[in-house]
Every structure is written in C-alpha cells, then in structure tokens.
C-alpha atoms as a PDB file:
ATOM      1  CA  UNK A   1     144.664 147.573  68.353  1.00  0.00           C
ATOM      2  CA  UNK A   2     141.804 149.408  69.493  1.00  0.00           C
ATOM      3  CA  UNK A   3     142.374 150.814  73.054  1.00  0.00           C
ATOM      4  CA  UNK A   4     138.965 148.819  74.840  1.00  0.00           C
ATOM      5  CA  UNK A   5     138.241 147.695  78.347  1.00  0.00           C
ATOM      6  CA  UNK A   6     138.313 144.110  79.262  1.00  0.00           C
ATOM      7  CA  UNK A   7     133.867 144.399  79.807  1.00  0.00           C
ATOM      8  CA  UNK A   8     134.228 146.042  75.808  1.00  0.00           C
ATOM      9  CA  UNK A   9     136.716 143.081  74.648  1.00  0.00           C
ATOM     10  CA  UNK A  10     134.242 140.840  76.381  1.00  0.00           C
ATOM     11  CA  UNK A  11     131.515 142.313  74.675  1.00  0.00           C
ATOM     12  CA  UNK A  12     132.614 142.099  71.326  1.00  0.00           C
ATOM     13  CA  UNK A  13     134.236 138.771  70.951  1.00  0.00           C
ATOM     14  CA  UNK A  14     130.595 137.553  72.323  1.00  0.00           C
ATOM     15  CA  UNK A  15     128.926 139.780  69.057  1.00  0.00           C
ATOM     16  CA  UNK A  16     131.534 138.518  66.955  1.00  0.00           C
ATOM     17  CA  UNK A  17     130.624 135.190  67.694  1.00  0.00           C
ATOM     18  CA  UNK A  18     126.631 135.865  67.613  1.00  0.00           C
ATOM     19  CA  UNK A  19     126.783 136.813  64.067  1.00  0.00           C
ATOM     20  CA  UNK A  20     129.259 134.233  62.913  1.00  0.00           C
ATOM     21  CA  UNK A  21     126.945 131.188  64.145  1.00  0.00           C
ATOM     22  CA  UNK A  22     123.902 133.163  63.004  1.00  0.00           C
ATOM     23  CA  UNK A  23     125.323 132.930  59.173  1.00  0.00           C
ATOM     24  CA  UNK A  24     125.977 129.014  60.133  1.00  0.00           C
ATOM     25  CA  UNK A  25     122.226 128.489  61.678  1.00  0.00           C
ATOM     26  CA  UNK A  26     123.330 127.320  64.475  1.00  0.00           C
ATOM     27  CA  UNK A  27     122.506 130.126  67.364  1.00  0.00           C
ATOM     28  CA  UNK A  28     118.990 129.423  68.151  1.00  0.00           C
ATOM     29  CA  UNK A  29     120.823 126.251  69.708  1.00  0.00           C
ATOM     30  CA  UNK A  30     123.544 127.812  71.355  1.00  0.00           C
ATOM     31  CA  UNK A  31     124.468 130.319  74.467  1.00  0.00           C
ATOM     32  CA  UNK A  32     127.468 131.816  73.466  1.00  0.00           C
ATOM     33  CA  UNK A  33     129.244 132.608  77.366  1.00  0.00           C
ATOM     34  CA  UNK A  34     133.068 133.540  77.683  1.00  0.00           C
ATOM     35  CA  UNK A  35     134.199 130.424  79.140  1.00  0.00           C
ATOM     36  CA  UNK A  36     131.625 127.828  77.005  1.00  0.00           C
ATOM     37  CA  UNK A  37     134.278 125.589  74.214  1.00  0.00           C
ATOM     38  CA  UNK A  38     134.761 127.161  71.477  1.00  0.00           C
ATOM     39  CA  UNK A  39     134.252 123.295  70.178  1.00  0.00           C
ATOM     40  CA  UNK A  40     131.681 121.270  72.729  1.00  0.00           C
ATOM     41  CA  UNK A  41     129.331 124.216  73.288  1.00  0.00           C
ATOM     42  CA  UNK A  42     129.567 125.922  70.430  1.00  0.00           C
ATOM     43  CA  UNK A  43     130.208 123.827  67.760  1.00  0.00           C
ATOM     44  CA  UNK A  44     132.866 125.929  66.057  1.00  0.00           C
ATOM     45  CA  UNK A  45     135.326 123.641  64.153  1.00  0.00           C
ATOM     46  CA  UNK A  46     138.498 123.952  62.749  1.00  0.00           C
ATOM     47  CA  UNK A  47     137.185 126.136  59.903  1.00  0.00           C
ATOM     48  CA  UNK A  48     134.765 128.444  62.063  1.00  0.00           C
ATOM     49  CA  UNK A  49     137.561 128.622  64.181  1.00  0.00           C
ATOM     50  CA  UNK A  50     139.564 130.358  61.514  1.00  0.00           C
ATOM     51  CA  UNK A  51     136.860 132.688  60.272  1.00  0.00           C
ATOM     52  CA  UNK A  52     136.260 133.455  64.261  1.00  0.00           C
ATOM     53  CA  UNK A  53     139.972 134.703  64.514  1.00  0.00           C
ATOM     54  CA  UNK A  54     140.119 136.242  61.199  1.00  0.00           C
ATOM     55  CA  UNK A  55     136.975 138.578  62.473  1.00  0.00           C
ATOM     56  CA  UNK A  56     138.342 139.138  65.467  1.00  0.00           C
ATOM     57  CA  UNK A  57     141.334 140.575  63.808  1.00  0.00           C
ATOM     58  CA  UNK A  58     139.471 142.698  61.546  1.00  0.00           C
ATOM     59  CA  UNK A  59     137.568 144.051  64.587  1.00  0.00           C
ATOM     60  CA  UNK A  60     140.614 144.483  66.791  1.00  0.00           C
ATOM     61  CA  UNK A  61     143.013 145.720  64.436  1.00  0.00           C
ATOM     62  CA  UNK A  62     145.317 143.194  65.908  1.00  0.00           C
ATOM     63  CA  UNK A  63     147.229 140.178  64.584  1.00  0.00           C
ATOM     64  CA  UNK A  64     146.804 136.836  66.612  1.00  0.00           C
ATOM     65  CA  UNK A  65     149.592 134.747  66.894  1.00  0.00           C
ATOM     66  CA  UNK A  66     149.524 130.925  65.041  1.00  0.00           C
ATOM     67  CA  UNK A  67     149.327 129.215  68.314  1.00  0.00           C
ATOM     68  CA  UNK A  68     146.455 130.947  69.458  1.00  0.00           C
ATOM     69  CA  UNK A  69     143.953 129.468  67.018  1.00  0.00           C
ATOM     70  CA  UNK A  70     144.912 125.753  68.386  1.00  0.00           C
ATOM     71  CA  UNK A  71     145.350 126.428  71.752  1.00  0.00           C
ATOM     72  CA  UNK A  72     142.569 128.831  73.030  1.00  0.00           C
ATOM     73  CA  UNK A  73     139.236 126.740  74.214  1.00  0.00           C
ATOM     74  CA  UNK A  74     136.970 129.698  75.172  1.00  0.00           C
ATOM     75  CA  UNK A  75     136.075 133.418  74.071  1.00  0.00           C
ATOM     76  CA  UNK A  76     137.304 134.212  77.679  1.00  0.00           C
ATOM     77  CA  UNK A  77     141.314 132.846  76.485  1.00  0.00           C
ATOM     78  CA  UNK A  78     140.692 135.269  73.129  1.00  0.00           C
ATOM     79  CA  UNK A  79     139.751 138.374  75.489  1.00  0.00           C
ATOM     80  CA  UNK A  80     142.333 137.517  77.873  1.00  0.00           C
ATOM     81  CA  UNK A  81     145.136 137.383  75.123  1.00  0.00           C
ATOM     82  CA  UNK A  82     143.537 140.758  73.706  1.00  0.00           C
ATOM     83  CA  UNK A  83     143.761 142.182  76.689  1.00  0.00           C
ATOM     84  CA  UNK A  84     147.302 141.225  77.616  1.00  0.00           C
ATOM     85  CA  UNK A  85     147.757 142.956  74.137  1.00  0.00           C
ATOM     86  CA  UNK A  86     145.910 145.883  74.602  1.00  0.00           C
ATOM     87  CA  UNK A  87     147.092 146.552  77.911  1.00  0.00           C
ATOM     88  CA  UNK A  88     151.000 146.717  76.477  1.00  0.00           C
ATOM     89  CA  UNK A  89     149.897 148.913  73.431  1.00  0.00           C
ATOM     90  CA  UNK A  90     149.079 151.510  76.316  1.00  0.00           C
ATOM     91  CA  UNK A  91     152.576 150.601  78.203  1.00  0.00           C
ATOM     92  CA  UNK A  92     154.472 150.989  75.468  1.00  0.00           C
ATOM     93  CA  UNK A  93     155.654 153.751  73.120  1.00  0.00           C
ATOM     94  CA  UNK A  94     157.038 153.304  70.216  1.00  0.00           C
ATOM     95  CA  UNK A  95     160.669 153.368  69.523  1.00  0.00           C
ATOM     96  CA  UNK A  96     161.179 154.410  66.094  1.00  0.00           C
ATOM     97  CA  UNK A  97     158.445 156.404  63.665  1.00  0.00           C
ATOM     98  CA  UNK A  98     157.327 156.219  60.144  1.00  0.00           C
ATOM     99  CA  UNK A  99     158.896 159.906  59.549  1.00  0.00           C
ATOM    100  CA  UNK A 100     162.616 158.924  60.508  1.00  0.00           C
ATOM    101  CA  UNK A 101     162.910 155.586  58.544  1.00  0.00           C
ATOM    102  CA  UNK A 102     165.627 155.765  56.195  1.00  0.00           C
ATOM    103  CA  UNK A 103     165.779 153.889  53.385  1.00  0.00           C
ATOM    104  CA  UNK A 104     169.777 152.907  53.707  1.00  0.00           C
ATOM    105  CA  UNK A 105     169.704 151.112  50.012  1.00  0.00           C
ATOM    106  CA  UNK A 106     169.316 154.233  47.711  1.00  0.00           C
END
C-alpha cells in the first residue's frame, strides 16, 4: 500500500468516488462527504459497492478484506480501515524476502 496521510486517504477515496458516480450520472445529485452512506446518500448499491472497493484497491495497492464490503457504511470506515493498514505497513518490517525463498521441492 501506498504510504499516504489520513487528509491524502481522505482525499482520494472522496475522488474515487466522484468519478465512479460521474460514469453512473448520478453526481450532480449527490455530495459525496466521508461520513454520508455509502447507500442512503449516495446511492451506491451492492454492485457500485463492489466496483467502489475494487478501485480503491487498484488505487491503494491494497487488498480489502470480504467483510469490509458488507460492513463499512461510509468513505470515512474505508479511510479508517486504510489507515489502520497503512499505519502497520510503516510498523512493520518484513520478516522474510523474495531473495532468500527457497524452493524446498526441487
């Protein structure tokens, strides 16, 4: 995952969201805010909701758990999960490299 701030993460998921109900037609009607429903406000259903998360991967470089995409109600619950992400990517290091992989079935 890209190392971003929590204003950057912010930023993006609302972008992310912008152009997604700009392809549907639907933003002239909508003000896409972090803590607005994902469903109620902005009218993202089951299958925008799955196109939303599949962007937000892409953008991220990150892969969102199953869960997530029935549980979160807002843009704020994405950021704060890709936060909580990005925040142990810079915690942790990793434990084992590419390089010293062995490939013990030769």
């Amino acid at each position: 995952m890209k190392k971003l701030s929590h204003e950057e993460i912010q930023k993006e998921l609302i972008a992310i969201t912008i152009r997604l109900l700009n392809e549907t037609g639907d933003i002239h009607q909508r003000d896409v805010k972090l803590h607005s429903s994902l469903q109620r406000h902005l009218g993202i259903d089951s299958l925008a909701r799955a196109e939303l998360f599949q962007r937000v991967e892409r953008q991220f470089d990150v892969s969102l758990p199953d869960y997530l995409l029935a549980e979160v109600e807002t843009l704020q619950d994405i950021a704060d999960y890709l936060q909580t992400a990005n925040t142990s990517l810079k915690k942790s290091s990793p434990l084992i490299s590419h390089s010293s992989v062995v490939n013990v079935h030769q």
